[in-house]
N, C-alpha and C. Protein backbone atom coordinates (compact mmCIF):
# COMPACT_ATOMS: atom_id res chain seq x y z
N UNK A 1 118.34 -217.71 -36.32
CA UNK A 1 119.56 -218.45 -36.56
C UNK A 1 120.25 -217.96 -37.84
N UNK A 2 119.61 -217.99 -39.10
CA UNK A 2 120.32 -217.28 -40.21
C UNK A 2 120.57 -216.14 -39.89
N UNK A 3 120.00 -214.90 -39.08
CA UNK A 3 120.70 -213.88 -38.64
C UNK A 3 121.71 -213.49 -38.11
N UNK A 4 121.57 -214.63 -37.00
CA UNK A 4 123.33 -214.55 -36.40
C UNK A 4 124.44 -215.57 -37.28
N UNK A 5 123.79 -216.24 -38.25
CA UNK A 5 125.19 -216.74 -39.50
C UNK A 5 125.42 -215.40 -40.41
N UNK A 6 124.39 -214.60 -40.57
CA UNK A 6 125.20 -213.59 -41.97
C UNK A 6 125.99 -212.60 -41.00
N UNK A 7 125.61 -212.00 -39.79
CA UNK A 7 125.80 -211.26 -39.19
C UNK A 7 127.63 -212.22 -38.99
N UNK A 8 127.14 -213.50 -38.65
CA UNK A 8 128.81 -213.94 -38.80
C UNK A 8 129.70 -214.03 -40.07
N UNK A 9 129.17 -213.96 -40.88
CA UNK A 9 129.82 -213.86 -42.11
C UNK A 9 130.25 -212.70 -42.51
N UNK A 10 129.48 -211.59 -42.22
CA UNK A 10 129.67 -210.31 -42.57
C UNK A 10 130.92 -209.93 -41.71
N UNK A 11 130.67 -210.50 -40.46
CA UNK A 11 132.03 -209.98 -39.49
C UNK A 11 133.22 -210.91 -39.74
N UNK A 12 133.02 -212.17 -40.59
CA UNK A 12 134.38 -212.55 -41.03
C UNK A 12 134.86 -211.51 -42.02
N UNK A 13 134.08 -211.64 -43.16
CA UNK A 13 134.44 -210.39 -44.29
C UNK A 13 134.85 -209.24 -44.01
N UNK A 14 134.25 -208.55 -43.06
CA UNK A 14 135.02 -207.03 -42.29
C UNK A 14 136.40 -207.70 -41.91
N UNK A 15 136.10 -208.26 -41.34
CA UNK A 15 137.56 -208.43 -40.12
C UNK A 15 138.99 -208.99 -41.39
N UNK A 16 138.51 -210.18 -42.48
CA UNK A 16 139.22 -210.06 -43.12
C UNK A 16 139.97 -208.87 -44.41
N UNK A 17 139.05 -207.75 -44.44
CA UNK A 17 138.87 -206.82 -45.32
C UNK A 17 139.85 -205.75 -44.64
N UNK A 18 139.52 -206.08 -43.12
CA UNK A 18 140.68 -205.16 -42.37
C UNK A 18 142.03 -205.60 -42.24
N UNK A 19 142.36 -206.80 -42.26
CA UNK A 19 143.50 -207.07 -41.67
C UNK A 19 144.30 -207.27 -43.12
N UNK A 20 143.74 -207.26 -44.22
CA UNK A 20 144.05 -207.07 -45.73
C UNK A 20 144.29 -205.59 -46.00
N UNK A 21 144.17 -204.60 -45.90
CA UNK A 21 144.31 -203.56 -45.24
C UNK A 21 145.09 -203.08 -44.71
N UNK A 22 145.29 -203.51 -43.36
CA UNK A 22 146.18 -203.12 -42.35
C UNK A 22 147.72 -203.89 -42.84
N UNK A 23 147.67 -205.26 -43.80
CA UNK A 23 148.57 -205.70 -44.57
C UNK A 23 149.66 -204.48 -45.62
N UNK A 24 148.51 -204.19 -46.06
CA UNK A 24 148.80 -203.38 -47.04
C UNK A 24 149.22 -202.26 -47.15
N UNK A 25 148.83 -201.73 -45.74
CA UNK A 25 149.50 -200.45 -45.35
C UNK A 25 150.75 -200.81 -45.15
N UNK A 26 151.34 -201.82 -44.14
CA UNK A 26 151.88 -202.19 -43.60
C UNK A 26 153.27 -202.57 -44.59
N UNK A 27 152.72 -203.29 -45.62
CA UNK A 27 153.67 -203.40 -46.68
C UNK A 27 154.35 -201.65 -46.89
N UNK A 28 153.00 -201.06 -47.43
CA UNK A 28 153.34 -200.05 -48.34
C UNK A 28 154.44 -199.44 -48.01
N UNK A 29 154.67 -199.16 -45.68
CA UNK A 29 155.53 -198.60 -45.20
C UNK A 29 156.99 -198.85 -44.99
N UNK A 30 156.76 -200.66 -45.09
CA UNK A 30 158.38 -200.69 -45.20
C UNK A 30 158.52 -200.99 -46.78
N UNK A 31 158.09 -200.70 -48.13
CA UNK A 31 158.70 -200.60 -49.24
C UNK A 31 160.30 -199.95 -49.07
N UNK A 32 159.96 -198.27 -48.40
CA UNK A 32 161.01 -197.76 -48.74
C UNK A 32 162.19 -198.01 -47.42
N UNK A 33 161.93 -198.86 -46.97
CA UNK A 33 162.93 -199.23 -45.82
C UNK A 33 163.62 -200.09 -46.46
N UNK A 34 162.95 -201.26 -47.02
CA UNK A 34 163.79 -202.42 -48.07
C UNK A 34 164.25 -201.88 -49.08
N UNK A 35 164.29 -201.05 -49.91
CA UNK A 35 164.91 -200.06 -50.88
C UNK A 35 166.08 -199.51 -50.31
N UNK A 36 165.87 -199.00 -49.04
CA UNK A 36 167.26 -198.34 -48.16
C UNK A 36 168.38 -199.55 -48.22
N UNK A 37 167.24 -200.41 -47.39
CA UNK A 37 168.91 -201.67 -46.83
C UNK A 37 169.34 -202.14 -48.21
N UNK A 38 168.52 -202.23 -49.42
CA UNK A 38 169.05 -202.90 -50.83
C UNK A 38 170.31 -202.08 -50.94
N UNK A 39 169.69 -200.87 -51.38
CA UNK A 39 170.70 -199.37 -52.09
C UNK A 39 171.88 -199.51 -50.61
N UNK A 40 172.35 -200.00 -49.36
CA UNK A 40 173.09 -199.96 -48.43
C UNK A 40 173.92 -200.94 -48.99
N UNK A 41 173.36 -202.51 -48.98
CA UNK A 41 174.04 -203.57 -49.23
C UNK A 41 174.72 -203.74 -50.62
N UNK A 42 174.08 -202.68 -51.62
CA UNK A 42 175.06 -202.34 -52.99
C UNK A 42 175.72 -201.93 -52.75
N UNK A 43 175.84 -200.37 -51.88
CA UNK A 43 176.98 -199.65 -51.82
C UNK A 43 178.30 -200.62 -51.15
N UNK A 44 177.96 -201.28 -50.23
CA UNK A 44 178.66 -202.18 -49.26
C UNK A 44 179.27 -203.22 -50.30
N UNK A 45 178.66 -204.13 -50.71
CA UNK A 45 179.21 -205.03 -52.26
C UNK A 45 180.04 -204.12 -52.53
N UNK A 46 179.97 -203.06 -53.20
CA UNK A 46 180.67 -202.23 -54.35
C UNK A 46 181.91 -202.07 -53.35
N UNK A 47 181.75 -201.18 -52.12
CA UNK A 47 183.08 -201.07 -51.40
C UNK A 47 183.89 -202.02 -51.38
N UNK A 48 183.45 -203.58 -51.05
CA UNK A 48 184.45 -204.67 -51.05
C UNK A 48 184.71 -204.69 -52.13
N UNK A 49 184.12 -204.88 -53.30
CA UNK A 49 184.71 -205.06 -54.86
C UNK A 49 185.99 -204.33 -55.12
N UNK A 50 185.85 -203.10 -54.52
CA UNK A 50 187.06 -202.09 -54.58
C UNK A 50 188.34 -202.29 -53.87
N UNK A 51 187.93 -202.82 -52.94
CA UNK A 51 188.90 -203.02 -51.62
C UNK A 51 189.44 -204.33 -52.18
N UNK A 52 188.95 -205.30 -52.62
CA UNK A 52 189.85 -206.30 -53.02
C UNK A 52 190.46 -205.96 -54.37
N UNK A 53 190.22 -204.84 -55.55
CA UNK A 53 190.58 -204.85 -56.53
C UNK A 53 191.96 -204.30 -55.99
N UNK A 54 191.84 -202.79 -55.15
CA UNK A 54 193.34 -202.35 -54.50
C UNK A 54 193.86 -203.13 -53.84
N UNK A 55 193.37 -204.04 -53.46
CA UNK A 55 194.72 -205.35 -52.64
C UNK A 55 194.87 -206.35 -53.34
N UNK A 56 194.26 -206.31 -54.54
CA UNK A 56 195.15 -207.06 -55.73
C UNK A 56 195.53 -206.51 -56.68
N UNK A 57 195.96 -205.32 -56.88
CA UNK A 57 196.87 -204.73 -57.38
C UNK A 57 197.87 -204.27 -56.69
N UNK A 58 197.97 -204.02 -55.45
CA UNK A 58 198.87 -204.17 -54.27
C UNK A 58 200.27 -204.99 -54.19
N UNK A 59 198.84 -206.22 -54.14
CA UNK A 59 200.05 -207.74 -54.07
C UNK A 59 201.32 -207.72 -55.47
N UNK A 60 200.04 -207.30 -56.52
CA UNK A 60 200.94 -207.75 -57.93
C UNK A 60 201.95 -206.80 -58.15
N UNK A 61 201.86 -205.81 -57.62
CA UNK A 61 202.98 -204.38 -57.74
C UNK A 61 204.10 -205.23 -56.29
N UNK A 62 204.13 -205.42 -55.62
CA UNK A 62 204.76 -206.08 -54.60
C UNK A 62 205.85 -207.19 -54.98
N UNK A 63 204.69 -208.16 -55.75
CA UNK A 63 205.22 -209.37 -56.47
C UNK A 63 206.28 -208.28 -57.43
N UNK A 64 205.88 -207.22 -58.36
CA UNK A 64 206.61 -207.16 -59.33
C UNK A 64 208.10 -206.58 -58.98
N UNK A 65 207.53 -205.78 -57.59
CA UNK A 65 208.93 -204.97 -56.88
C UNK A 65 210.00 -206.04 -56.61
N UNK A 66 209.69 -207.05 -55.99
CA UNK A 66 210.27 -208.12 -55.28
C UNK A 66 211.30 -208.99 -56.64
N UNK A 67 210.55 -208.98 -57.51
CA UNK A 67 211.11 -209.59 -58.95
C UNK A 67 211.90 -208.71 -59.60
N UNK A 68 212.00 -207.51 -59.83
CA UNK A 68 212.82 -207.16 -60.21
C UNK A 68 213.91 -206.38 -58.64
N UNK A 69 213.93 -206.35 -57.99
CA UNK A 69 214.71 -206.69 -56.66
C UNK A 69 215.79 -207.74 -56.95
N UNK A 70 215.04 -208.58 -56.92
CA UNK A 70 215.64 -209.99 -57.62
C UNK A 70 216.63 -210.30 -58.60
N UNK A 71 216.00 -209.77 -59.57
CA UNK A 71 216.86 -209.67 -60.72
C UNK A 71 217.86 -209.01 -60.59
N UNK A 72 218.06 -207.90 -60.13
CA UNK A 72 218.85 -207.13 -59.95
C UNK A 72 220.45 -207.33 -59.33
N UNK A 73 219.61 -208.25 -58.06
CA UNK A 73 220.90 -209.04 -57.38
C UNK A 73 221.31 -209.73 -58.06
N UNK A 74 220.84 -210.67 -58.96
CA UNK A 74 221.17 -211.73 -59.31
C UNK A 74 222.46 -211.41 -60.61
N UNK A 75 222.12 -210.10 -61.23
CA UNK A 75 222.50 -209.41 -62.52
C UNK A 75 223.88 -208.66 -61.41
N UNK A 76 223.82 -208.42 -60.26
CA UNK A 76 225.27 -207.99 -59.80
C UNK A 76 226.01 -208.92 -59.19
C-alpha cells in the first residue's frame, strides 16, 4: 500500500513538473508575439495621434481662412 502512495506521489510530482514546463515553454514562445502586437498597437496609437494632430490643424487653418474671408467682406 505505501508503494502504490509514493509511486502516486511521485507521478503527481512528474506530471506536475511537466505541465510547469510545458507552461514555461509555452510562455517563453509567445513572449515575442506579445512584444509584436505591443510594438503594433504603439505604432497604431502613434498613427492616430498624428492623424488627429493634422485634422486639427486642418480645422484651425480653415477656421482661420474663413475669418479672414470674413473680414475681408466685411472691410469692402
Amino acid at each position: 500500500m505505501a508503494d502504490n502512495s509514493a509511486n502516486a506521489n511521485r507521478f503527481a510530482r512528474d506530471s506536475q513538473g511537466r505541465i510547469t514546463a510545458a507552461t514555461a515553454v509555452g510562455m517563453n514562445a509567445l513572449r515575442p508575439i506579445m512584444h509584436f502586437q505591443v510594438s503594433m498597437l504603439r505604432m497604431w496609437a502613434d498613427s492616430i495621434e498624428r492623424f488627429a494632430s493634422n485634422y486639427q490643424k486642418g480645422v484651425e487653418e480653415t477656421a482661420t481662412a474663413a475669418e479672414q474671408q470674413s473680414d475681408k467682406e466685411h472691410a469692402a
